[in-house]
Structure formats: structure tokens, C-alpha cells
C-alpha atoms as a PDB file:
ATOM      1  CA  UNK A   1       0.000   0.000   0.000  1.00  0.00           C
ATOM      2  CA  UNK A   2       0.897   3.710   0.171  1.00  0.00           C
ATOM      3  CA  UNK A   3       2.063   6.198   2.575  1.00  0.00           C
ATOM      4  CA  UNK A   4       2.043   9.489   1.041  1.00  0.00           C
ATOM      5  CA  UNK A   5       0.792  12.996   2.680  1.00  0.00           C
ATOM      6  CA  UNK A   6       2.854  16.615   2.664  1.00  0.00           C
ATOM      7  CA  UNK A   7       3.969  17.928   6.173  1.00  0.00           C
ATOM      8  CA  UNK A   8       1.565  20.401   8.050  1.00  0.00           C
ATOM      9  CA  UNK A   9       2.234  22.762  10.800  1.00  0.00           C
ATOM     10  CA  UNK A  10      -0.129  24.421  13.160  1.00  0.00           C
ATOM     11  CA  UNK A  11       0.971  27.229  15.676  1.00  0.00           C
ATOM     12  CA  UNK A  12       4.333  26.352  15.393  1.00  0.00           C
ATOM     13  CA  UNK A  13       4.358  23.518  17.118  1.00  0.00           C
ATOM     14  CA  UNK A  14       2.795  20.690  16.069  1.00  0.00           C
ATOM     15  CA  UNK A  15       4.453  19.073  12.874  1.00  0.00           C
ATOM     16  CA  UNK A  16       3.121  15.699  11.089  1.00  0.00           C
ATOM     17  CA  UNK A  17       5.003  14.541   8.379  1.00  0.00           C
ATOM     18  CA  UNK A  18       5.302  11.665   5.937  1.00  0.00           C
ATOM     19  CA  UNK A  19       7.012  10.541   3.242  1.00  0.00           C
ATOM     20  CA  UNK A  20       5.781   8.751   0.516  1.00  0.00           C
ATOM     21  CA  UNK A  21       6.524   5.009   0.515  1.00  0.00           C
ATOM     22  CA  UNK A  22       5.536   2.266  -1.513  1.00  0.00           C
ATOM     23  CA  UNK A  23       5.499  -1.318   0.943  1.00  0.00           C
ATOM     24  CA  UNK A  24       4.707  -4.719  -0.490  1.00  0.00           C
ATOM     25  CA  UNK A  25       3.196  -7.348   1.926  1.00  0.00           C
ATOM     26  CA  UNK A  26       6.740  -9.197   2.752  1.00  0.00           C
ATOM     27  CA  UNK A  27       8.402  -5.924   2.783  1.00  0.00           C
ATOM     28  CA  UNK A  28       5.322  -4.358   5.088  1.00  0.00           C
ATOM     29  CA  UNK A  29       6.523  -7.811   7.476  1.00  0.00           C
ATOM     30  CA  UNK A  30       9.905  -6.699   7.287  1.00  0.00           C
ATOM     31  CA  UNK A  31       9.122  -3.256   8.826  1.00  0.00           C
ATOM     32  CA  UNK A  32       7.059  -4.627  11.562  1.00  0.00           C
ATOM     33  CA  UNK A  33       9.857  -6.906  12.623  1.00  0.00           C
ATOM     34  CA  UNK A  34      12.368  -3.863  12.354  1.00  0.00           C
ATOM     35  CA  UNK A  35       9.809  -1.832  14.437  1.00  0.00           C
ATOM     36  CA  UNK A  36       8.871  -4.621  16.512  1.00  0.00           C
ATOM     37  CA  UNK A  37      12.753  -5.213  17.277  1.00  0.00           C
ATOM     38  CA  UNK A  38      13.194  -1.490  18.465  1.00  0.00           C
ATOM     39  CA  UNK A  39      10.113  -1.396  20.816  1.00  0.00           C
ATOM     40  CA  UNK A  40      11.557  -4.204  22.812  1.00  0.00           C
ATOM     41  CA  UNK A  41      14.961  -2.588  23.489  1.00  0.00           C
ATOM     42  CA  UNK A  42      13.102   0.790  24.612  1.00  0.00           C
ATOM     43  CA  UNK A  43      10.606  -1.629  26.749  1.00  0.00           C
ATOM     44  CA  UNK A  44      13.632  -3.004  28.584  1.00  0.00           C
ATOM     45  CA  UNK A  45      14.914  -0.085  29.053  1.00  0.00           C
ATOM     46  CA  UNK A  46      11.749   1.821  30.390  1.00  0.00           C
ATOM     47  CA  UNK A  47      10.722  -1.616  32.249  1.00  0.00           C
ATOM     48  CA  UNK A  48       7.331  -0.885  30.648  1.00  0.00           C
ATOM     49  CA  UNK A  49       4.844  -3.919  29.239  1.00  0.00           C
ATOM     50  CA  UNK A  50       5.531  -4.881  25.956  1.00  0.00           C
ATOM     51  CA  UNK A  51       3.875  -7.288  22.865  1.00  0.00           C
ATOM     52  CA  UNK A  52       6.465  -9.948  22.120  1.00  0.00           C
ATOM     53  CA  UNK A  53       5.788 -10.389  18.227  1.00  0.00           C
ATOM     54  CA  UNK A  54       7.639 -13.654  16.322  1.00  0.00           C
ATOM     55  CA  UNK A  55       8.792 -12.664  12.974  1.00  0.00           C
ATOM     56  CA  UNK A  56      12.175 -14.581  12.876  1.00  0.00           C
ATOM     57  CA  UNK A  57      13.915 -14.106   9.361  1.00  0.00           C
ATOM     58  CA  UNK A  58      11.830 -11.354   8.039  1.00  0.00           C
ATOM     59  CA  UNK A  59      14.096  -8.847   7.413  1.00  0.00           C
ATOM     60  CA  UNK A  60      15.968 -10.675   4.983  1.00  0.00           C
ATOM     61  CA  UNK A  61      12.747  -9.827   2.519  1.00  0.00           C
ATOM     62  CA  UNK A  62      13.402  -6.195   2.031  1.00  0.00           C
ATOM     63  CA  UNK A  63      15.610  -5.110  -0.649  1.00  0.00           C
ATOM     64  CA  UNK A  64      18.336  -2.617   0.190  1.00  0.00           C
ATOM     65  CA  UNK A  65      17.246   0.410  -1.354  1.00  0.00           C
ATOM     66  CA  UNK A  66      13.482  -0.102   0.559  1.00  0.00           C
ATOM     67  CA  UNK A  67      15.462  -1.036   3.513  1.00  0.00           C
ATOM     68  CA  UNK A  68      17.270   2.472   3.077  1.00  0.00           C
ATOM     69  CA  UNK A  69      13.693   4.493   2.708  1.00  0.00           C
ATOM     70  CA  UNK A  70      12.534   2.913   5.429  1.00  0.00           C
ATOM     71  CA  UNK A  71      15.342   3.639   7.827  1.00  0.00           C
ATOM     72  CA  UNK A  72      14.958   7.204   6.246  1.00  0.00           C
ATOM     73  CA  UNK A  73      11.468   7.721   7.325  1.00  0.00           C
ATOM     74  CA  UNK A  74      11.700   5.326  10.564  1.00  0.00           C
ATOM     75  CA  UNK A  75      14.727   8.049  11.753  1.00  0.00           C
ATOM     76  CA  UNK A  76      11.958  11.094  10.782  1.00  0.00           C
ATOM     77  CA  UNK A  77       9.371   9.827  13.010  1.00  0.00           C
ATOM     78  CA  UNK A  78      11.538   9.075  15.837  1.00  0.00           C
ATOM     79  CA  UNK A  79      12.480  12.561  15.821  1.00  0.00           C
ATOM     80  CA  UNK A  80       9.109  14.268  14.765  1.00  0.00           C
ATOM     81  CA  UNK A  81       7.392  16.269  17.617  1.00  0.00           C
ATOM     82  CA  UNK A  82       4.825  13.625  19.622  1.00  0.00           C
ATOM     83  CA  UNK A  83       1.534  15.242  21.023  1.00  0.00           C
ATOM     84  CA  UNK A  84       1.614  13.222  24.064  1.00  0.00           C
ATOM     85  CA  UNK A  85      -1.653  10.797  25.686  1.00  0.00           C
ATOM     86  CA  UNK A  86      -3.669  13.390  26.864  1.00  0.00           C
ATOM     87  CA  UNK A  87      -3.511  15.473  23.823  1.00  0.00           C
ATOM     88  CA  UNK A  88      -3.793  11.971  21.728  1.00  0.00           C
ATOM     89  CA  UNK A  89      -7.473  11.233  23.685  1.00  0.00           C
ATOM     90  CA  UNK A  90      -8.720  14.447  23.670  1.00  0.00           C
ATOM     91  CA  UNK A  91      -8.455  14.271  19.814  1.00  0.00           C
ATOM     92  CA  UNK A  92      -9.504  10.727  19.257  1.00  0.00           C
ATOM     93  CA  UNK A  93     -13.098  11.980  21.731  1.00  0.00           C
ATOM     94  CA  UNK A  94     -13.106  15.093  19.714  1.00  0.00           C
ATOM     95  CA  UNK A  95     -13.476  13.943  16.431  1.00  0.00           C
ATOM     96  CA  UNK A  96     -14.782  10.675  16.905  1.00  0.00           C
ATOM     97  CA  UNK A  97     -17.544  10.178  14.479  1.00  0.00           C
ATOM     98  CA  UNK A  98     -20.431  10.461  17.829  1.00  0.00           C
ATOM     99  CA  UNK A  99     -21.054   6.645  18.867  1.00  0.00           C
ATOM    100  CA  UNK A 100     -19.625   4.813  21.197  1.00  0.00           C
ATOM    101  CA  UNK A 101     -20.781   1.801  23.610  1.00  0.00           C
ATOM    102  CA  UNK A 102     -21.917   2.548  27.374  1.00  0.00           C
ATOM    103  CA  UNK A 103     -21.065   0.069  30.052  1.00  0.00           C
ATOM    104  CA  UNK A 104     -23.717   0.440  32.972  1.00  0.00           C
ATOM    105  CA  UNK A 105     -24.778  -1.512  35.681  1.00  0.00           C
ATOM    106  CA  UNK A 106     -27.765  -3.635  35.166  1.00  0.00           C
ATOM    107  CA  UNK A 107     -31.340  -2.246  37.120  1.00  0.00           C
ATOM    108  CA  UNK A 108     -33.056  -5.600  35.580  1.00  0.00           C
ATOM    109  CA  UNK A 109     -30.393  -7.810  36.061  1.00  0.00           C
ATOM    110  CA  UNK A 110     -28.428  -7.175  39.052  1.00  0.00           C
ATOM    111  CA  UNK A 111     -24.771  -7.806  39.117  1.00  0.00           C
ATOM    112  CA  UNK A 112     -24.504  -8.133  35.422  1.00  0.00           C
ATOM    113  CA  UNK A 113     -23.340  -5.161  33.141  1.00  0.00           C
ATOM    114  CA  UNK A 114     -25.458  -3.675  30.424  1.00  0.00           C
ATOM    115  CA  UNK A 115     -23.796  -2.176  27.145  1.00  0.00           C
ATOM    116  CA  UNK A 116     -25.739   0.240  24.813  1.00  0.00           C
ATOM    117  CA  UNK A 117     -24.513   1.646  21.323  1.00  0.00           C
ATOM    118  CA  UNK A 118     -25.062   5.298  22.331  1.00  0.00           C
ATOM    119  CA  UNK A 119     -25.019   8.778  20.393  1.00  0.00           C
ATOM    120  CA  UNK A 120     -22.589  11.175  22.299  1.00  0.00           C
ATOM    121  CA  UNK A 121     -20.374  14.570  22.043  1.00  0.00           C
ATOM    122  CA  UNK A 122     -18.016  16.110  24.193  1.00  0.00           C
ATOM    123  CA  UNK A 123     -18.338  19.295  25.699  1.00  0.00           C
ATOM    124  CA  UNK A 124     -15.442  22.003  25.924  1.00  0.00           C
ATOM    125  CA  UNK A 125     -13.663  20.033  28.540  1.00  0.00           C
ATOM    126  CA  UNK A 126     -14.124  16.587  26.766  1.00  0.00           C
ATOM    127  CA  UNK A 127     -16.623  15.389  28.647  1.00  0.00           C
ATOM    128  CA  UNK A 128     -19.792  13.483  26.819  1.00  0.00           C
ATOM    129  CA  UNK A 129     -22.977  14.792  26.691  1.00  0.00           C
ATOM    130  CA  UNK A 130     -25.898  12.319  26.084  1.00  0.00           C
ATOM    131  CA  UNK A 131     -29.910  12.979  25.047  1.00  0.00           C
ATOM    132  CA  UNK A 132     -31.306   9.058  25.923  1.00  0.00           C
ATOM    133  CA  UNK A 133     -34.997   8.633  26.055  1.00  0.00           C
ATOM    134  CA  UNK A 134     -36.702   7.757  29.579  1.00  0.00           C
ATOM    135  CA  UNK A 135     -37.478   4.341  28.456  1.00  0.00           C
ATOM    136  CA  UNK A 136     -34.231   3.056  27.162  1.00  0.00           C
ATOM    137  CA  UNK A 137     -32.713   0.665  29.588  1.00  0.00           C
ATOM    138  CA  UNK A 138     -29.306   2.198  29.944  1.00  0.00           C
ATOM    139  CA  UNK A 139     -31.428   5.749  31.318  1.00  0.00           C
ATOM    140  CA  UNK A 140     -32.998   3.447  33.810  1.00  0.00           C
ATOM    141  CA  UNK A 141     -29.725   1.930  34.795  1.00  0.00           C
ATOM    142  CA  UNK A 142     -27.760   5.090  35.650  1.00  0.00           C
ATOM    143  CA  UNK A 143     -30.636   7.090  37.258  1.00  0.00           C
ATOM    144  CA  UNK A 144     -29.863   3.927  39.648  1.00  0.00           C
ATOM    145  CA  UNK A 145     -26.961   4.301  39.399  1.00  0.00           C
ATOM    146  CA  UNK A 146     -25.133   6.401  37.663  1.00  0.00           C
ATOM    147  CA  UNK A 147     -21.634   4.665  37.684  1.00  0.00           C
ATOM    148  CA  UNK A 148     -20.865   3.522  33.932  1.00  0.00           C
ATOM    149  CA  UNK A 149     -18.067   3.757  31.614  1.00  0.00           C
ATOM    150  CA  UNK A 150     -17.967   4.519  27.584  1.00  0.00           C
ATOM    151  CA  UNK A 151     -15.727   3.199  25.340  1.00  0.00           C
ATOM    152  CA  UNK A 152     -14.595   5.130  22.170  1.00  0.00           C
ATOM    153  CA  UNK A 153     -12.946   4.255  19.360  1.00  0.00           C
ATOM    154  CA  UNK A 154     -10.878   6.742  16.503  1.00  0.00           C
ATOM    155  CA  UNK A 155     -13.061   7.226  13.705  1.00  0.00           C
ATOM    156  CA  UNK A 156     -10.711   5.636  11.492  1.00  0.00           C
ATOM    157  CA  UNK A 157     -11.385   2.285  13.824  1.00  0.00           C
ATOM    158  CA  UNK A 158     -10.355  -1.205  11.909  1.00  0.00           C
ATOM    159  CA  UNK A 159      -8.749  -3.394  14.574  1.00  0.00           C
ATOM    160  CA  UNK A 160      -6.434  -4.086  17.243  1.00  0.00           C
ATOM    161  CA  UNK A 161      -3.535  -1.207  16.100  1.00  0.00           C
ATOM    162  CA  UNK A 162      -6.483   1.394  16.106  1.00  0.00           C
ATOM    163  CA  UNK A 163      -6.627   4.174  18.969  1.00  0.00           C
ATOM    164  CA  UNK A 164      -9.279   3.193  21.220  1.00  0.00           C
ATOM    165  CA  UNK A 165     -10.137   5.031  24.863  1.00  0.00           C
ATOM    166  CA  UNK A 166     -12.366   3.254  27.852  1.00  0.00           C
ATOM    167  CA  UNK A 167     -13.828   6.858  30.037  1.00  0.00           C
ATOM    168  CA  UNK A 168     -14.751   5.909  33.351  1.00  0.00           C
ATOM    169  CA  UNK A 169     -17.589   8.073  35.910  1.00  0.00           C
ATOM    170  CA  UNK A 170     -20.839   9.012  37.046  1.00  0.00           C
ATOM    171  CA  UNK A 171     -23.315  10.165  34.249  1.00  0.00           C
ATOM    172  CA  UNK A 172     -25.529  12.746  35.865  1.00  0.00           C
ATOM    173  CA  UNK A 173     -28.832  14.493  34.409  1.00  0.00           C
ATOM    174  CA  UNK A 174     -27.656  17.957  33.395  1.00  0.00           C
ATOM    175  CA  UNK A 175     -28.606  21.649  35.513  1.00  0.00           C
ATOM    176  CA  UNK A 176     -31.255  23.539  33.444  1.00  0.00           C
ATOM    177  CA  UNK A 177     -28.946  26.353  32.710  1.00  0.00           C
ATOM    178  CA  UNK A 178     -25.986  23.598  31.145  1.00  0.00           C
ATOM    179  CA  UNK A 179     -29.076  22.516  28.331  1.00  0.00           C
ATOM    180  CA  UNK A 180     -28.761  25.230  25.554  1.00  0.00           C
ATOM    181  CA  UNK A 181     -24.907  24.635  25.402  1.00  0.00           C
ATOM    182  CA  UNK A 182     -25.314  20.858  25.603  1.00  0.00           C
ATOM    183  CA  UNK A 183     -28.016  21.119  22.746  1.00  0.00           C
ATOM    184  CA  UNK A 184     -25.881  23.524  20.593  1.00  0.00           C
ATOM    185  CA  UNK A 185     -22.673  20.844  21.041  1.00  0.00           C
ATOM    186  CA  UNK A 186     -24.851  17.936  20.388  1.00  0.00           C
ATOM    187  CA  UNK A 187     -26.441  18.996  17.155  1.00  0.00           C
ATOM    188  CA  UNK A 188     -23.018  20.143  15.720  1.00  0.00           C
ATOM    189  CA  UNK A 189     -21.866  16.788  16.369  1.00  0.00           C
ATOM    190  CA  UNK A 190     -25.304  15.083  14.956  1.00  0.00           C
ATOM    191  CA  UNK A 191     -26.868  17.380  12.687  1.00  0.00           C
ATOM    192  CA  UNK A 192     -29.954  15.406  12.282  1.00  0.00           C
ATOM    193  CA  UNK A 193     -30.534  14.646  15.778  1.00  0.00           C
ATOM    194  CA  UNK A 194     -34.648  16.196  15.926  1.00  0.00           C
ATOM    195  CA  UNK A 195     -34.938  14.017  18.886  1.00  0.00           C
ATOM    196  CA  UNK A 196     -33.162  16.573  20.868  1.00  0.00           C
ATOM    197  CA  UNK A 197     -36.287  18.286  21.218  1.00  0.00           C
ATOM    198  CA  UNK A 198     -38.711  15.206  22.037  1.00  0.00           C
ATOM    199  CA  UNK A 199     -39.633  15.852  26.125  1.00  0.00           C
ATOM    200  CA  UNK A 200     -39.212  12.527  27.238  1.00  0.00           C
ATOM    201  CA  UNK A 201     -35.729  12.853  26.151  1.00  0.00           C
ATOM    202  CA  UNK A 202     -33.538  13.786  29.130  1.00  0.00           C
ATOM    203  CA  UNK A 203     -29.757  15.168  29.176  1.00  0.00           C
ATOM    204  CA  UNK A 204     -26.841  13.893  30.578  1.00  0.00           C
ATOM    205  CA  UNK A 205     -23.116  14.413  31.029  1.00  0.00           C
ATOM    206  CA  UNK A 206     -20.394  12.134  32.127  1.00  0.00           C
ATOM    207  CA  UNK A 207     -18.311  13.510  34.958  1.00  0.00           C
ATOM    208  CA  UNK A 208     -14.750  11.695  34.294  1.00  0.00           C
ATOM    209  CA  UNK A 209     -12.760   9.953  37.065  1.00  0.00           C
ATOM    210  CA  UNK A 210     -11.079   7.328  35.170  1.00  0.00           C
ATOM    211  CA  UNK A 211      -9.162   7.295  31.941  1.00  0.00           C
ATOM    212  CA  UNK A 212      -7.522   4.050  30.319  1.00  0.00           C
ATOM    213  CA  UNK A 213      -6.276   4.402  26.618  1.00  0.00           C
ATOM    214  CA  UNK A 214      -4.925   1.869  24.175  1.00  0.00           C
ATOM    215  CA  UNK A 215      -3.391   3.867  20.977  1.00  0.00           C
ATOM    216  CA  UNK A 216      -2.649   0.489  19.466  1.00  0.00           C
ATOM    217  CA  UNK A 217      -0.070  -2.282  19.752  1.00  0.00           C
ATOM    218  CA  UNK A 218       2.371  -1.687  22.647  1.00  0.00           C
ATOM    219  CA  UNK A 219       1.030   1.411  23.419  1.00  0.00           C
ATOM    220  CA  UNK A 220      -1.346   1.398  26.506  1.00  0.00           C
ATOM    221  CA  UNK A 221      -1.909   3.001  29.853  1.00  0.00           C
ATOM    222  CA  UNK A 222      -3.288   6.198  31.302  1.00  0.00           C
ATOM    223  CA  UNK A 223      -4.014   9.562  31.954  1.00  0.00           C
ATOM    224  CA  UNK A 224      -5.960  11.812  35.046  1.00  0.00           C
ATOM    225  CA  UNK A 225      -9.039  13.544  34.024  1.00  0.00           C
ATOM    226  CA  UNK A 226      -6.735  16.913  35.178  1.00  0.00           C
ATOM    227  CA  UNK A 227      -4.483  15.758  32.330  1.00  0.00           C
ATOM    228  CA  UNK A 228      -7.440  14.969  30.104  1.00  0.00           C
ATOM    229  CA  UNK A 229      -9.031  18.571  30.740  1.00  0.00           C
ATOM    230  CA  UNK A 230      -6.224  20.572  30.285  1.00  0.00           C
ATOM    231  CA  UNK A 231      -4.849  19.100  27.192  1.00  0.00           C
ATOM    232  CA  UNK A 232      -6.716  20.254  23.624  1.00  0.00           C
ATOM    233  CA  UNK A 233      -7.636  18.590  20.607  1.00  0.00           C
ATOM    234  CA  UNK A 234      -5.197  18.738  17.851  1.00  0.00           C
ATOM    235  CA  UNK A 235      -6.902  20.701  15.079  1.00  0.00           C
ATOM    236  CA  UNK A 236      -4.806  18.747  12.191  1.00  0.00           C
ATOM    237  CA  UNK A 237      -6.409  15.697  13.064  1.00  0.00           C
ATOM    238  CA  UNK A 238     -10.271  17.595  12.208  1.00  0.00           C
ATOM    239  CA  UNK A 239      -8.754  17.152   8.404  1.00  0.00           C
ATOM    240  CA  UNK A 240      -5.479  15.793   8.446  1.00  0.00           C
ATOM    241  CA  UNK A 241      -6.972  12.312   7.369  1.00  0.00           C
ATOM    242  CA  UNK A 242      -8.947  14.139   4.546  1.00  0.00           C
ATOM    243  CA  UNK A 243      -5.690  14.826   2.819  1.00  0.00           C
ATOM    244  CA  UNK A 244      -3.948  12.008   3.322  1.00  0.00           C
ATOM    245  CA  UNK A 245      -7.008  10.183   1.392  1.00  0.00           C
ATOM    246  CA  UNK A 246      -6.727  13.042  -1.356  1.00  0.00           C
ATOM    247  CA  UNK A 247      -2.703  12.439  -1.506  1.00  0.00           C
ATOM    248  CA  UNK A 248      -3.385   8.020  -1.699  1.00  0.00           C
ATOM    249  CA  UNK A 249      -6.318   8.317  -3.718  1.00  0.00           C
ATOM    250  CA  UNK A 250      -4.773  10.927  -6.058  1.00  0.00           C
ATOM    251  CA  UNK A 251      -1.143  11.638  -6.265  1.00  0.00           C
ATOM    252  CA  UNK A 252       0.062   7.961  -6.621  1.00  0.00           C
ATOM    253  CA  UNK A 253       2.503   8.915  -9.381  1.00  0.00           C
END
């Protein structure tokens, strides 16, 4: 497949590059084993958890000169500016595309949890705001308790090395005075959402306490809702995907 997009700054500090690169499957292996290789030795060396991934003899697949563009662009990366978890999350909730599952514990089947495929945006501090009719079962189960946790994957979700974040807290019905915000954030996020308006549809916002993120393989832990709160969205990300389709889909020459 290809990798090919043109570098972008914002503000002057955020800088995502990439070069473009043409990988065949066994050369594609070849990478992962190189890549593979060098997030073991800096696992070791942070004592952090690692994925222990076989690919014995790969290597020997890649033709120098492929071998020599992808040490090129593996050395560019290493170096490139990172945003850091808490920026990474707050951009993966941001532009999610709105859906997400909700863990809550069961009010019609005690001591078993119940998961829901729920509509959500975040509000300006990244917290989700819900509008759940009074008679779907996961309203009934936090009004009982309003413990629950939502898990949210990057838009671009496909499988295991896909971002993914589980947000943990108490989902509480919003003050009167929070609605016309929460309304104004909700319908940016879902356009078509004339439920909104229905009045035995009831608001809610998640108050987080908990934060675990997986950003794919070898890359898991972390971060207090301070963190989360302070950090802000990357605004690249709102279209940076946008031109790397334009870039694949166009500019393959």
C-alpha cells in the first residue's frame, strides 16, 4: 500500500510529516519486525509492558534500497514532535464520528453489566454529553446508578492497532442552565438529531474519574481527568486524514 501525505504545521508547534513510501506485503513484514525489534529494546529499558511479536527471518525480505527508505522515514518519526496521551485522547473523543458503547450496571439484572450503542459529544472540557430517552434501559440503569463507563474508538477504527479510549464516571442528568450549550454541542456533532427536542428525552453528562487508553499495539496506559481537561484537541487531526485520502487516492505517481 501507500504512505504518502505533505507535512503540516499548526501554531508552530505541532508538525506531522510523511514521506511517501511504496510497501509490499513481505516488505510491510519486514518493517514490523524492524519496528517490533526497536520497541523491545526501549521496553527493557523503560521496564514498561511490551507485545512480544515472532517474525524470525523477516528482514531478509526487504531489498536494500526499501530497507534504506525505510530507515529514512523510521529516523523522521523518531524525531518528529509527539503530542503526548492526553492530547492523543482528547483528539480521538473530539473527532470521533459520535457513537460509542456505554457500560452500565444492570437495574433488571443485578450484578450483570449492560452495554448500549449510544449517540454522544463532548463538551469544551471533553466530557460526553448524552440525550437518551426515559425508556431506554441504559437511562434506567444510571438514574440507579449512575456509575458507567464509555468506550470510544478513533473514527478511522479497523482493529487491534487502532486508537481506542475506555472513560470511566458518574453520568448525571444535566442543571437547566448547562441545556442550551449541551443542545448547541450535540447537534453540531449530529446534525440530524430532531430528537433533541422530544420531552421525554432527558440530558446527561459524564463527569470523568477514570481514563484508560490503548493507541494500538504496545502502546497502553493512562491519563488523570486533570491531564485529560487541560490538554486540547489537535486541530490537524479535524482534516489531516482528509488529505492524506486526497494524496493516496490521487497523487500515486
Amino acid at each position: 500500500f501507500w504512505l504518502s501525505v505533505m507535512s503540516l504545521q499548526v501554531a508552530q508547534q505541532t508538525t506531522i510529516a510523511f514521506a511517501p513510501v511504496l510497501v509490499h506485503n513481505k516488505q510491510l513484514t519486514a518493517c514490523v519486525a524492524a519496528a517490533d525489534s526497536s520497541t523491545r529494546l526501549n521496553a527493557e529499558e523503560n521496564k514498561a509492558p511490551r507485545h512480544d511479536v515472532r517474525s524470525d527471518g523477516a528482514a531478509m525480505e526487504m531489498d536494500p534500497e526499501e530497507m534504506k527508505i525505510q530507515a529514512a522515514f523510521a529516523e523522521h518519526q523518531q524525531n518528529a514532535p509527539k503530542l503526548g496521551w492526553a492530547t492523543d485522547i482528547r483528539t480521538l473523543v473530539e473527532y470521533n464520528h459520535g457513537f460509542a458503547v456505554m457500560s452500565t450496571n444492570s437495574k433488571s439484572d443485578e450484578g450483570y453489566p449492560g452495554g448500549s450503542v449510544i449517540g454522544f459529544a463532548p463538551d469544551e472540557e471533553g466530557r460526553p454529553l448524552f440525550v437518551f430517552s426515559g425508556m431506554s434501559t441504559h437511562t434506567q440503569d444510571i438514574l440507579a446508578d449512575p456509575r458507567c463507563s464509555v468506550t470510544i474508538a478513533s473514527k478511522e477504527f479497523k482493529g487491534a492497532a487502532d486508537g481506542r479510549v475506555n472513560l470511566m464516571g458518574k453520568c448525571n442528568k444535566l442543571p437547566k442552565e448547562d441545556l442550551e450549550a449541551a443542545k448547541a454541542a450535540y447537534l453540531k456533532k449530529h446534525p440530524g438529531a430532531f430528537w433533541v427536542n422530544f420531552g421525554d428525552f432527558n440530558w446527561f453528562r459524564m463527569e470523568i474519574e477514570k481514563i484508560r487508553f490503548v493507541g494500538g499495539f504496545a502502546r497502553a496506559g493512562s491519563v488523570t481527568p486533570e491531564e485529560y481537561k487541560e490538554a486540547k484537541p489537535d486541530p490537524i487531526s479535524e482534516f489531516g486524514m482528509h488529505i492524506a485520502n486526497h494524496m493516496n487516492d490521487d497523487h500515486m505517481e
